[in-house]
Protein backbone atom coordinates (compact mmCIF):
# COMPACT_ATOMS: atom_id res chain seq x y z
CA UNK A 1 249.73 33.22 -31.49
CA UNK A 2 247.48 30.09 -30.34
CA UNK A 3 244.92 30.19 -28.04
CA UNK A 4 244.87 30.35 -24.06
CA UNK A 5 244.88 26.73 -23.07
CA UNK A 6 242.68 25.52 -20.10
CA UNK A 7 241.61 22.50 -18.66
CA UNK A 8 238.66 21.07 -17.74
CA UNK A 9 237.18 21.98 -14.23
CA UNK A 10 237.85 19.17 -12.20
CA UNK A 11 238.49 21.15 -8.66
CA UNK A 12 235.87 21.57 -6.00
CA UNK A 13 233.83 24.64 -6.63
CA UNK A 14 235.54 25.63 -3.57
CA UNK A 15 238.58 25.99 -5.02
CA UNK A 16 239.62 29.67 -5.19
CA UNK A 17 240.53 30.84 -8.66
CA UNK A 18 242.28 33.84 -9.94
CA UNK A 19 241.06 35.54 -13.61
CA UNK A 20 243.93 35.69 -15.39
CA UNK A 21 244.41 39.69 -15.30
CA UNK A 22 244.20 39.17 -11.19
CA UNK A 23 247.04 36.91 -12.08
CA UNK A 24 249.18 39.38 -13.62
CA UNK A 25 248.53 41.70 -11.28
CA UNK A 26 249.40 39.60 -8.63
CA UNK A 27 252.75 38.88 -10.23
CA UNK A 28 253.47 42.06 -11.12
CA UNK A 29 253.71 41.15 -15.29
CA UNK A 30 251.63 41.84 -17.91
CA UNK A 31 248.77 39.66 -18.79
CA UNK A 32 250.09 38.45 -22.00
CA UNK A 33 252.94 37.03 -20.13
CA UNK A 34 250.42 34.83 -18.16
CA UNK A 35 249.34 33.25 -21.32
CA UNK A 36 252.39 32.89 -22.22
CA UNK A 37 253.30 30.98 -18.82
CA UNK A 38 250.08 28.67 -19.42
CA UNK A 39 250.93 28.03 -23.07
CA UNK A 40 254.96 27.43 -21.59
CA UNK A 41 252.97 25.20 -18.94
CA UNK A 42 254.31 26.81 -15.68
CA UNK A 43 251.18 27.07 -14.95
CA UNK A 44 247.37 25.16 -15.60
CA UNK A 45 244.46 27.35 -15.51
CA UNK A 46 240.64 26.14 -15.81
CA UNK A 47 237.30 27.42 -17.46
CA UNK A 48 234.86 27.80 -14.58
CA UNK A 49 231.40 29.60 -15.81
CA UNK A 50 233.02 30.92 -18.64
CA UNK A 51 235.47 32.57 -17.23
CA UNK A 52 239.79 31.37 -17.77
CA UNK A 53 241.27 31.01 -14.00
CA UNK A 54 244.07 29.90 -12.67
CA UNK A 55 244.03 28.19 -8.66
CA UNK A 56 245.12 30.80 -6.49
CA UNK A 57 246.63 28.34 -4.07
CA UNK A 58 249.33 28.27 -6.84
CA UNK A 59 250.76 31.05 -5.67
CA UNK A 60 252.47 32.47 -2.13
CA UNK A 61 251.35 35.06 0.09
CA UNK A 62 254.25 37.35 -1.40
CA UNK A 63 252.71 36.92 -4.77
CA UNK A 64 254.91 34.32 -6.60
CA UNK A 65 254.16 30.98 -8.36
CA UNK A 66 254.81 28.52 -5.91
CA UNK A 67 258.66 27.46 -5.99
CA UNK A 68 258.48 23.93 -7.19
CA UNK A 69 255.43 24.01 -8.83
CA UNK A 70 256.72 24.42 -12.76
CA UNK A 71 258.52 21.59 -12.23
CA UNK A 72 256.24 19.10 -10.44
CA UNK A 73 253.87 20.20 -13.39
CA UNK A 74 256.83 18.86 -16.13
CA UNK A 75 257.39 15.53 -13.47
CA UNK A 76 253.76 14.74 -13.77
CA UNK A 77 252.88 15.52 -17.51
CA UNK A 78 256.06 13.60 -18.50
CA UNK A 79 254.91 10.85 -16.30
CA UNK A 80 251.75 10.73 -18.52
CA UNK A 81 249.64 12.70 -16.48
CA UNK A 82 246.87 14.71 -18.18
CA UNK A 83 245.91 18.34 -17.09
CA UNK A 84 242.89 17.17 -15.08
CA UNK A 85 244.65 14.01 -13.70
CA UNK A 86 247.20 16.75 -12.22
CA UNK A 87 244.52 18.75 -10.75
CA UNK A 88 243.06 16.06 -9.33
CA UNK A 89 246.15 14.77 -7.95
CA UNK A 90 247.22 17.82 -6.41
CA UNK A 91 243.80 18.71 -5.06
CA UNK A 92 243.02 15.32 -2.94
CA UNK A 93 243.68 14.86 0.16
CA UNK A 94 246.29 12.94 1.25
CA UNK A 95 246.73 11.96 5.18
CA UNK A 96 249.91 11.14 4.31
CA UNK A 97 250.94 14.74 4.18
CA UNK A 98 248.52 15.76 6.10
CA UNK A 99 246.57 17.50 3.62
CA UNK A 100 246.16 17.73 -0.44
CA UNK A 101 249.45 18.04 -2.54
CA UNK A 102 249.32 21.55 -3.70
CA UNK A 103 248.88 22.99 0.01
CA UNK A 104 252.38 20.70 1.01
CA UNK A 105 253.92 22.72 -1.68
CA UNK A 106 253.60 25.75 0.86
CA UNK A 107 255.81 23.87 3.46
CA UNK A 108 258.58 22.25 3.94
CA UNK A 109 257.00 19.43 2.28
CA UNK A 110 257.65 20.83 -1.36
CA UNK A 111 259.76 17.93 -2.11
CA UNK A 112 258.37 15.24 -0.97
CA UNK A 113 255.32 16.20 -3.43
CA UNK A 114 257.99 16.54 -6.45
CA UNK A 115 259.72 12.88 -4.80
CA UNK A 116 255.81 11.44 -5.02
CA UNK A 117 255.14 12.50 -8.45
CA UNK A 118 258.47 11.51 -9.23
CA UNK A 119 257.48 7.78 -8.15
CA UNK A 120 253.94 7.58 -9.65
CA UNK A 121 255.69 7.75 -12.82
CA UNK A 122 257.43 4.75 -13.11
């Protein structure tokens, strides 16, 4: 089995992260599943002070991954994106939205974040 992969921490320190057994628990699965679902890429946690997290604004209120999210990941990493050039992304504000990516992902502007990415790739 290979290791956990994490990214760099790119994100504001403000930036709420889950530990990776919070994860689980929030998604009602075991914890080896989670690594599994980083390893798959579903998901992109970061090392902050040691500790593995994962941004909790990934996930709803009823304790799901966000719905498009797992698929804007594969838009952007097969765009060439790296794992901190998608946190990045999805962590800066955009006016245009209002707001940064990954919070549109909560509304009804899911796919016009997935049509974006979509576009910075070519």
């Amino acid at each position: 089995m290979s290791a956990i992969p994490y990214s760099d921490d790119v994100l504001d320190p403000s930036v709420e992260l889950l530990q990776l057994a919070d994860v689980a628990k929030l998604l009602g699965i075991v914890v080896t599943r989670v690594h599994q679902m980083l390893r798959d890429g579903e998901l992109i946690a970061v090392r902050r002070d040691g500790v593995i997290g994962v941004p909790a604004a990934f996930f709803t209120d009823e304790g799901e991954v966000v719905r498009l999210l797992s698929g804007l990941l594969v838009v952007l990493r097969d765009g060439g994106y790296g794992e901190e050039e998608i946190l990045r992304w999805l962590f800066t504000e955009d006016e245009t939205l209002p707001g940064a990516p990954v919070a549109a992902l909560h509304t009804h502007l899911a796919r016009e974040v997935v049509r974006r990415a979509q576009a910075m790739a070519f």
